[in-house]
Protein backbone atom coordinates (compact mmCIF):
# COMPACT_ATOMS: atom_id res chain seq x y z
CA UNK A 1 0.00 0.00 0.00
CA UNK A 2 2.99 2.65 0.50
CA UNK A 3 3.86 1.76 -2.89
CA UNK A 4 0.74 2.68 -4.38
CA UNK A 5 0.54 5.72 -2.03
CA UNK A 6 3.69 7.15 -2.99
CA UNK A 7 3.09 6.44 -6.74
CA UNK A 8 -0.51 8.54 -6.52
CA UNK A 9 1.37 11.32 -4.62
CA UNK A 10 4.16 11.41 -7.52
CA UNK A 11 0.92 11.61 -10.09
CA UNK A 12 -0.31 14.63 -8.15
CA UNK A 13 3.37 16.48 -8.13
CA UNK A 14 3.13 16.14 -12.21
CA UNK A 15 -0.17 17.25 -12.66
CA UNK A 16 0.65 20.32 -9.90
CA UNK A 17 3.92 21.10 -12.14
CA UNK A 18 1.78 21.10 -14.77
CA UNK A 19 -0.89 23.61 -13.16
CA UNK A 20 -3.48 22.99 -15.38
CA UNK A 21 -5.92 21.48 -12.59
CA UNK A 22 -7.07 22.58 -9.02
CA UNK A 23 -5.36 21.19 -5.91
CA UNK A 24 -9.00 19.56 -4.73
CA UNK A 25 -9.57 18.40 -8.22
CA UNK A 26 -5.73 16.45 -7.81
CA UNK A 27 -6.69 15.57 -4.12
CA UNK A 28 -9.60 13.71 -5.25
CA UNK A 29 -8.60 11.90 -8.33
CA UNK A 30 -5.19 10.68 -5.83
CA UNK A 31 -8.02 9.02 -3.68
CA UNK A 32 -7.85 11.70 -1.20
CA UNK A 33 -11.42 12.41 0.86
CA UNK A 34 -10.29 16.06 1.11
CA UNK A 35 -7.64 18.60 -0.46
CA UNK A 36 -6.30 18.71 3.34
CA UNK A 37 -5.48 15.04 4.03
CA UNK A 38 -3.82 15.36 0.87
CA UNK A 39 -2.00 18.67 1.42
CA UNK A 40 -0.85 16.55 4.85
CA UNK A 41 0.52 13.95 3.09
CA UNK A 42 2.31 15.40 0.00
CA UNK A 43 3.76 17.86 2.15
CA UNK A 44 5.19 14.49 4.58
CA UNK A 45 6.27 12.95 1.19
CA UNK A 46 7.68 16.28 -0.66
CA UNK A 47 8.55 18.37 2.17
CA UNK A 48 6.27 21.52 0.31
CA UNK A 49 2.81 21.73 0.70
CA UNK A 50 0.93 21.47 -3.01
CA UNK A 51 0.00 25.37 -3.02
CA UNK A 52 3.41 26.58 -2.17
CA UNK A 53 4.65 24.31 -5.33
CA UNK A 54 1.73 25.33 -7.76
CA UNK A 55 2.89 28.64 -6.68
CA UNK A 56 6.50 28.68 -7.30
CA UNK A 57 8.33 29.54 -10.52
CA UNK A 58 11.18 27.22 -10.32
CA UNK A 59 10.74 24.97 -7.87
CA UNK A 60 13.55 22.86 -5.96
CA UNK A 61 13.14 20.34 -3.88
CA UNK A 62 14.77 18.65 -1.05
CA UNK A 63 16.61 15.42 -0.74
CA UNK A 64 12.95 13.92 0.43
CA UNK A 65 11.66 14.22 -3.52
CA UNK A 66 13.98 11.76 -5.09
């Protein structure tokens, strides 16, 4: 199961670096109940919570994302 968990959390990190969807809209199709259970767990997983990234220009990331 932490496979699959960290593979729908890598899904959401391409479709927030793509920033053509909503954070709630990526929440929900990562099988998240709300956009703040997921904004808990990216942020454990990525070490930057989903709006900070969606809002950055070039973002970098720590030694967490790889």
């Amino acid at each position: 199961m932490e496979y699959v968990r960290k593979r729908r959390l890598s899904n959401a990190l391409e479709a927030l670096l793509q920033g053509k969807m909503k954070i709630i809209d990526i929440a929900l199709e990562a099988g998240y109940e709300s956009q703040e259970a997921f904004t808990r767990a990216f942020q454990k997983q990525f070490d930057i919570t989903p709006g900070k990234l969606a809002k950055a220009k070039n973002p970098i990331f720590g030694p967490s994302f790889r």
